[in-house]
PDB file of N, CA and C in Angstrom:
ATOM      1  N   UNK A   1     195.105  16.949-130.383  1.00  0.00           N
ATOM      2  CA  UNK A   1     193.744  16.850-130.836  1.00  0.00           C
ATOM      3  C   UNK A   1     193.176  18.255-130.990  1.00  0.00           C
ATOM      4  N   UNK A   2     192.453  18.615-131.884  1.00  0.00           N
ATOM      5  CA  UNK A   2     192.584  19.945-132.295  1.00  0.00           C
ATOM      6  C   UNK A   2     193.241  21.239-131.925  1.00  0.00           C
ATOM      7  N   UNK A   3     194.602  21.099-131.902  1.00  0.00           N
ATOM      8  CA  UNK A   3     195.445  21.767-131.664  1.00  0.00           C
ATOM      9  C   UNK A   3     195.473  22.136-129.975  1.00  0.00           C
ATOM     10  N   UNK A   4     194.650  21.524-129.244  1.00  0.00           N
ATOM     11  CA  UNK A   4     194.785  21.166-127.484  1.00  0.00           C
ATOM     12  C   UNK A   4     196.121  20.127-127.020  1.00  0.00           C
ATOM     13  N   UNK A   5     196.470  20.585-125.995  1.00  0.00           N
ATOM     14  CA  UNK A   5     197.489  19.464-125.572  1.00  0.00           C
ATOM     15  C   UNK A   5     196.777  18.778-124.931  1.00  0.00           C
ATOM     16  N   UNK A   6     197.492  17.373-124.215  1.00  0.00           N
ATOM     17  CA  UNK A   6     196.873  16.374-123.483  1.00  0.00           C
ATOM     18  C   UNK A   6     196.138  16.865-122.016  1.00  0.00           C
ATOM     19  N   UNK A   7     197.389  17.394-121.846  1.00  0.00           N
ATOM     20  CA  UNK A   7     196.667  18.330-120.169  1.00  0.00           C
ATOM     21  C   UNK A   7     195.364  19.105-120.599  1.00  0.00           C
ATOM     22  N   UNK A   8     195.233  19.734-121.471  1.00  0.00           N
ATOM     23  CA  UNK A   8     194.428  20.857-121.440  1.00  0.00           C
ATOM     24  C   UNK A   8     193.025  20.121-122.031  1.00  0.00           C
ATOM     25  N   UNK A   9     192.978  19.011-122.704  1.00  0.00           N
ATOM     26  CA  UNK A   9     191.992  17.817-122.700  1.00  0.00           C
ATOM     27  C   UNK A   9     191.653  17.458-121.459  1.00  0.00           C
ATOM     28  N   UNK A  10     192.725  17.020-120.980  1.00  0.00           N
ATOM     29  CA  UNK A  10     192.129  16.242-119.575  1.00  0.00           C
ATOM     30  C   UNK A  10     191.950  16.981-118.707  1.00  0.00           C
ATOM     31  N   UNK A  11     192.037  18.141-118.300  1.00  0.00           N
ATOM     32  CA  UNK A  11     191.776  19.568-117.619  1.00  0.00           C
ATOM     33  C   UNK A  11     190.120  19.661-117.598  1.00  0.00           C
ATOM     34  N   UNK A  12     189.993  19.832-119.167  1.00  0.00           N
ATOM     35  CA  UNK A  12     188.334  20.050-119.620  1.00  0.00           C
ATOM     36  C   UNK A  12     187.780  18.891-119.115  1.00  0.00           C
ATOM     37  N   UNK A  13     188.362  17.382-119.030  1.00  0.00           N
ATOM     38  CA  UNK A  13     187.174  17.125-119.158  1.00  0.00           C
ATOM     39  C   UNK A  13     187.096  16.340-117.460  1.00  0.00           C
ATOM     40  N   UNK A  14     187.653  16.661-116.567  1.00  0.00           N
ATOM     41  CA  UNK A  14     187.935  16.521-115.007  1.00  0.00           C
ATOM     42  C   UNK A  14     186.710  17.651-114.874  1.00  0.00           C
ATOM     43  N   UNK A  15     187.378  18.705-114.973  1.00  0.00           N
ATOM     44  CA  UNK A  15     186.325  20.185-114.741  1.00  0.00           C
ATOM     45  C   UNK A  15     185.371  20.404-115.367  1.00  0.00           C
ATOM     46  N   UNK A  16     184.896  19.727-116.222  1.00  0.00           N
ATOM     47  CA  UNK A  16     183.172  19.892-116.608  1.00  0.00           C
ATOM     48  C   UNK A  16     182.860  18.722-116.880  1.00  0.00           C
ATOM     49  N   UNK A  17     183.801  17.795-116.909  1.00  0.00           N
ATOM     50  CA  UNK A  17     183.157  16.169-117.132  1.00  0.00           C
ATOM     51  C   UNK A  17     182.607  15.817-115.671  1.00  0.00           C
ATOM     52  N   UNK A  18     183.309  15.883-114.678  1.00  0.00           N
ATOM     53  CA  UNK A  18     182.804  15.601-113.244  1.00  0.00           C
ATOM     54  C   UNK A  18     182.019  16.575-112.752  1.00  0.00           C
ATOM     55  N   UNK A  19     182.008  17.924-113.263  1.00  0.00           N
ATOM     56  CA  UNK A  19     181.291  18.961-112.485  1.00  0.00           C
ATOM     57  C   UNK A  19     179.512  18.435-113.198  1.00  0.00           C
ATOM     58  N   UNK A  20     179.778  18.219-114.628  1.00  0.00           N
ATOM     59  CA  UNK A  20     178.228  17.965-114.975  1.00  0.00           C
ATOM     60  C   UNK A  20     177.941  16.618-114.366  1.00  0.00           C
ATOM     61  N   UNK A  21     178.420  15.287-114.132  1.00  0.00           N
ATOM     62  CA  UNK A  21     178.180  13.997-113.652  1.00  0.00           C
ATOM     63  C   UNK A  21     178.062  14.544-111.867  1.00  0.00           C
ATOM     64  N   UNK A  22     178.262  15.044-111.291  1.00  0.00           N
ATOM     65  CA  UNK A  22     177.826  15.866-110.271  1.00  0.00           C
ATOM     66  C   UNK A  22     176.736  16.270-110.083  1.00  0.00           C
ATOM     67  N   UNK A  23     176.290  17.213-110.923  1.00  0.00           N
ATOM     68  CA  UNK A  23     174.548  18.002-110.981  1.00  0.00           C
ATOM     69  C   UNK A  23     173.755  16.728-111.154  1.00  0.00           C
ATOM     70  N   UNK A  24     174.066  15.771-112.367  1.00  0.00           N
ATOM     71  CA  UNK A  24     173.044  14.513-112.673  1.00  0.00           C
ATOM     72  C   UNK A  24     173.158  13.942-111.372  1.00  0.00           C
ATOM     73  N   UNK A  25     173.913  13.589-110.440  1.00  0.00           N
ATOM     74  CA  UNK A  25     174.161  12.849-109.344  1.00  0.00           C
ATOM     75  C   UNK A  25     173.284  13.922-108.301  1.00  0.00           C
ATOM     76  N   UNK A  26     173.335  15.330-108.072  1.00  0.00           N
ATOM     77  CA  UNK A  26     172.697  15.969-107.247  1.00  0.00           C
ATOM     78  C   UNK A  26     170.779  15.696-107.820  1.00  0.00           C
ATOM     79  N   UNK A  27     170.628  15.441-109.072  1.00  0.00           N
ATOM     80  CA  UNK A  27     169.110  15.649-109.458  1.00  0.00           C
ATOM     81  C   UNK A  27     168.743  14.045-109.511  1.00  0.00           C
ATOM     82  N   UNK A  28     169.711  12.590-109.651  1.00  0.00           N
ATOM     83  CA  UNK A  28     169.245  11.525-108.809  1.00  0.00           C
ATOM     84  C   UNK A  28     168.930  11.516-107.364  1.00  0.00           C
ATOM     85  N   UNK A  29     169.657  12.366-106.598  1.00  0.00           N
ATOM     86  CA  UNK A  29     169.073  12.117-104.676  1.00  0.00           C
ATOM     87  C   UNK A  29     167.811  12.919-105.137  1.00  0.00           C
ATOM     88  N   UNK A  30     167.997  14.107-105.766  1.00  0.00           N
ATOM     89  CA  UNK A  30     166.540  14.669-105.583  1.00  0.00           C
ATOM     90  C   UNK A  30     165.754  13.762-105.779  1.00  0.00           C
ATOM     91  N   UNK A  31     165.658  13.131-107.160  1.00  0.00           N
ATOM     92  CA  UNK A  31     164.467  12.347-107.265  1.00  0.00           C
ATOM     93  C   UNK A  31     163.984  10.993-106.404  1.00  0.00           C
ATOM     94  N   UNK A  32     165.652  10.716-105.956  1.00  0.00           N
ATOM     95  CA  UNK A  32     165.237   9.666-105.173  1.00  0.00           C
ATOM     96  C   UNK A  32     164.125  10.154-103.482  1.00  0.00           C
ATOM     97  N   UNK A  33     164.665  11.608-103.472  1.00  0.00           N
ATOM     98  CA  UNK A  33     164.062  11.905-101.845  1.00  0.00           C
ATOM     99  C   UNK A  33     162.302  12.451-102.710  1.00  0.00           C
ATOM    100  N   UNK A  34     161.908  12.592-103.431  1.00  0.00           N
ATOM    101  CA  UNK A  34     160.868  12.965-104.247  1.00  0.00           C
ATOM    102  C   UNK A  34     159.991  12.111-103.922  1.00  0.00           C
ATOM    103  N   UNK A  35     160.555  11.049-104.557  1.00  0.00           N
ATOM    104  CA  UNK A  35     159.266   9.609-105.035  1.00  0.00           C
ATOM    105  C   UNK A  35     159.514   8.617-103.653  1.00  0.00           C
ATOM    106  N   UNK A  36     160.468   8.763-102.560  1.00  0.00           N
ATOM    107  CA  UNK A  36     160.409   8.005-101.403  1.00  0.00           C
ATOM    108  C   UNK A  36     159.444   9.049-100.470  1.00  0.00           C
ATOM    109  N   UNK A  37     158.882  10.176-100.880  1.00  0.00           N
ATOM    110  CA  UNK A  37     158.511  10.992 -99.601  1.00  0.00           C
ATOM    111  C   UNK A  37     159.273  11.150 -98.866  1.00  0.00           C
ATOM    112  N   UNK A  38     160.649  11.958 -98.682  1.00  0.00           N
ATOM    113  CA  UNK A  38     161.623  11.846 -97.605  1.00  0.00           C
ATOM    114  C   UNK A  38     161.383  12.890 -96.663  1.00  0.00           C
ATOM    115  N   UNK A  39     160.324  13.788 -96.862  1.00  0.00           N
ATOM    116  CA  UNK A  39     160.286  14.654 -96.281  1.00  0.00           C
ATOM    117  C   UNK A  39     161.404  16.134 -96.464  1.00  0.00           C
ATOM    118  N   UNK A  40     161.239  16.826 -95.423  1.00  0.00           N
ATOM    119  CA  UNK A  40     162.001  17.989 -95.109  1.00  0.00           C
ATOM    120  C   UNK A  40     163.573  17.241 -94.904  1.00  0.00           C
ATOM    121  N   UNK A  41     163.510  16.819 -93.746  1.00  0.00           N
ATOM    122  CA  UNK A  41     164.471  16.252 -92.502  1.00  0.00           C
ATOM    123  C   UNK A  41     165.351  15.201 -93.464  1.00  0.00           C
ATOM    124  N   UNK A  42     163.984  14.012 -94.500  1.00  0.00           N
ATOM    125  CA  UNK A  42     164.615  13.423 -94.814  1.00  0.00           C
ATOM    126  C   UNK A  42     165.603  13.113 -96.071  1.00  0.00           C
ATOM    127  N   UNK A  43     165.003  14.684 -96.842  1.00  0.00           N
ATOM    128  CA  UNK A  43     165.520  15.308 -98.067  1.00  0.00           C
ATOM    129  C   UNK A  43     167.006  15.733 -97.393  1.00  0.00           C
ATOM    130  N   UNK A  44     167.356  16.282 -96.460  1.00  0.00           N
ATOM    131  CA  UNK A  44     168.224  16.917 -96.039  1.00  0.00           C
ATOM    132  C   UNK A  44     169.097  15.579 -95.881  1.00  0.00           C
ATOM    133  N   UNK A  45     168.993  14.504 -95.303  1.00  0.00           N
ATOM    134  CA  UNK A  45     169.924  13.806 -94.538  1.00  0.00           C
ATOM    135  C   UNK A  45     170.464  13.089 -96.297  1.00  0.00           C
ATOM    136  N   UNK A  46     169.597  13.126 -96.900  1.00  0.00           N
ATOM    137  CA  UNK A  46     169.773  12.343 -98.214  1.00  0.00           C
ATOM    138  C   UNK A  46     170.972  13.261 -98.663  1.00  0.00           C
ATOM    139  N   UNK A  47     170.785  14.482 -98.812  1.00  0.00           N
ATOM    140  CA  UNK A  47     171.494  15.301 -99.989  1.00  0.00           C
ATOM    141  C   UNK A  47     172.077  15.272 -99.068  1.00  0.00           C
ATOM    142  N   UNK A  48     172.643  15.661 -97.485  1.00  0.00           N
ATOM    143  CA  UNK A  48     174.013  16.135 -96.877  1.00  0.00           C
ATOM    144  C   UNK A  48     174.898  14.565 -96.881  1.00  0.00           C
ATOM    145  N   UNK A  49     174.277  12.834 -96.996  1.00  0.00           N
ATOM    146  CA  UNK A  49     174.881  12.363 -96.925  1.00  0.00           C
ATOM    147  C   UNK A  49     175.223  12.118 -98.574  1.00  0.00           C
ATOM    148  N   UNK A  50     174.636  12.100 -99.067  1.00  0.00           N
ATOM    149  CA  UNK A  50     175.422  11.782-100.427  1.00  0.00           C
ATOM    150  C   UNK A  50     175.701  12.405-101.005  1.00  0.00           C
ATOM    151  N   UNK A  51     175.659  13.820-100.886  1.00  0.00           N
ATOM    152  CA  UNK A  51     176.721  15.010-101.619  1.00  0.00           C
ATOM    153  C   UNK A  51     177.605  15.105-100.939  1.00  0.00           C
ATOM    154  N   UNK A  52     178.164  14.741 -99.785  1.00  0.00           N
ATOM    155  CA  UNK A  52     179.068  14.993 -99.076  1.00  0.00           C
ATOM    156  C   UNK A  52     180.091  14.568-100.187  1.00  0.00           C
ATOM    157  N   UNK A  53     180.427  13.572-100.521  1.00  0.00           N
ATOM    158  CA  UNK A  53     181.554  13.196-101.097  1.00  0.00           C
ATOM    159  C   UNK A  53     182.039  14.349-102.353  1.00  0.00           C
ATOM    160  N   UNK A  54     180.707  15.047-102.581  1.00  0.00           N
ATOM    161  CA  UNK A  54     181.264  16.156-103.830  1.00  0.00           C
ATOM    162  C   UNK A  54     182.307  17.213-103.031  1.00  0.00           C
ATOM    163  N   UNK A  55     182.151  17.895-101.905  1.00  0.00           N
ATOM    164  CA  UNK A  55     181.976  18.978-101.547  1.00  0.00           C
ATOM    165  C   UNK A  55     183.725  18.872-101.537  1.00  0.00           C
ATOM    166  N   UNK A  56     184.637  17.598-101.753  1.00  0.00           N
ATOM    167  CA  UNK A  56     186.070  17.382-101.185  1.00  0.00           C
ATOM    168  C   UNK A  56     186.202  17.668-102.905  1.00  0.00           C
ATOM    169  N   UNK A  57     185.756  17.661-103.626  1.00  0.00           N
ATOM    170  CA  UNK A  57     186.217  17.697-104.572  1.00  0.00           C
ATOM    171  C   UNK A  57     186.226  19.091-105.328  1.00  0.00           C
ATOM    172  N   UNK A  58     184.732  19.734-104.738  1.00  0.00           N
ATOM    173  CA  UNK A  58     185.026  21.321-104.980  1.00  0.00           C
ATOM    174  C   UNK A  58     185.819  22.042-104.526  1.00  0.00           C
ATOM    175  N   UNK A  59     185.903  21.694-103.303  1.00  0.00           N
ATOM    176  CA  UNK A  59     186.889  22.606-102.245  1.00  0.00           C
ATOM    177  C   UNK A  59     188.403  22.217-102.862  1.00  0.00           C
ATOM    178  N   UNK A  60     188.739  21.210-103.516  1.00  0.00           N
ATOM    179  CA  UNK A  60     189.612  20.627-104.157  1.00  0.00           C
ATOM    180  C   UNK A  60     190.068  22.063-105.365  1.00  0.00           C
ATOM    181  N   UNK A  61     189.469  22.130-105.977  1.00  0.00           N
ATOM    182  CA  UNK A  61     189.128  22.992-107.178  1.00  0.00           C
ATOM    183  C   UNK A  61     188.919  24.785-106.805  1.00  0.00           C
ATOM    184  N   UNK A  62     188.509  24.711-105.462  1.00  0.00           N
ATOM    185  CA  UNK A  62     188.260  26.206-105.394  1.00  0.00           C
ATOM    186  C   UNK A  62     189.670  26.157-104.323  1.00  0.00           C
ATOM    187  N   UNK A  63     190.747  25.675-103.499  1.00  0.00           N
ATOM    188  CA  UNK A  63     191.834  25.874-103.123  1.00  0.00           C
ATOM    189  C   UNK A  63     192.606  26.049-104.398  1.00  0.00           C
ATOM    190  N   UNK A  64     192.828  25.689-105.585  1.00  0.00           N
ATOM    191  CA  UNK A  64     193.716  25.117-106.281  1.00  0.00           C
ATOM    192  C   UNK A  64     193.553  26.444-107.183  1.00  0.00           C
ATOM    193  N   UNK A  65     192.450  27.291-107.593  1.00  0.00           N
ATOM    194  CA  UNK A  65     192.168  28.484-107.613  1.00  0.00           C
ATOM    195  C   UNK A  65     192.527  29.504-106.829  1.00  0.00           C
ATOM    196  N   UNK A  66     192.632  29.839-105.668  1.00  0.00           N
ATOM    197  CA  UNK A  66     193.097  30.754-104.675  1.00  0.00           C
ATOM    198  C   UNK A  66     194.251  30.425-104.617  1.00  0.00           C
ATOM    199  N   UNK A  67     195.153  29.465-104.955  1.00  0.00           N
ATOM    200  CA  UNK A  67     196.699  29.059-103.686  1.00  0.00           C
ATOM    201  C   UNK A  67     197.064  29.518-105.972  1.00  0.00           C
ATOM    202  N   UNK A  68     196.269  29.285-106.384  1.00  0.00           N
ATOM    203  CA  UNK A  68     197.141  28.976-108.044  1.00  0.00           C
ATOM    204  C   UNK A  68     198.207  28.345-108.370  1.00  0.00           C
ATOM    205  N   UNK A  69     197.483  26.887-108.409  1.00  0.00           N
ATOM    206  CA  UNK A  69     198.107  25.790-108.601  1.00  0.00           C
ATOM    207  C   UNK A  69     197.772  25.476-109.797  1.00  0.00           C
TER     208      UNK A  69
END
């Protein structure tokens, strides 16, 4: 597909397809801790519990960078 191989498609779109569905997913908790009033404490517990699941996936991406895989 325009002269890309399959890997290098699916490369792009792992690494900026999930990295941007990520940010939209980080600016839904925001809004959700926004319009619930979550507070300080309760902004925090929001974003550390539901970003948690990103953070395996960066660290995923920033090992795989350093080890050069």
């Amino acid at each position: 597909m325009f002269g890309f191989t399959e890997e290098q498609v699916s490369e792009f779109g792992v690494t900026f397809g999930l990295g941007a569905f990520m940010l939209y997913m980080l600016f839904i908790i925001g809004e959700l801790a926004y319009r619930s009033k979550a507070g300080k404490i309760g902004t925090f517990a929001l974003f550390f519990v539901l970003a948690f699941g990103m953070v395996g996936f960066v660290a995923k991406s920033i090992i795989q960078k350093l080890w050069g895989i």
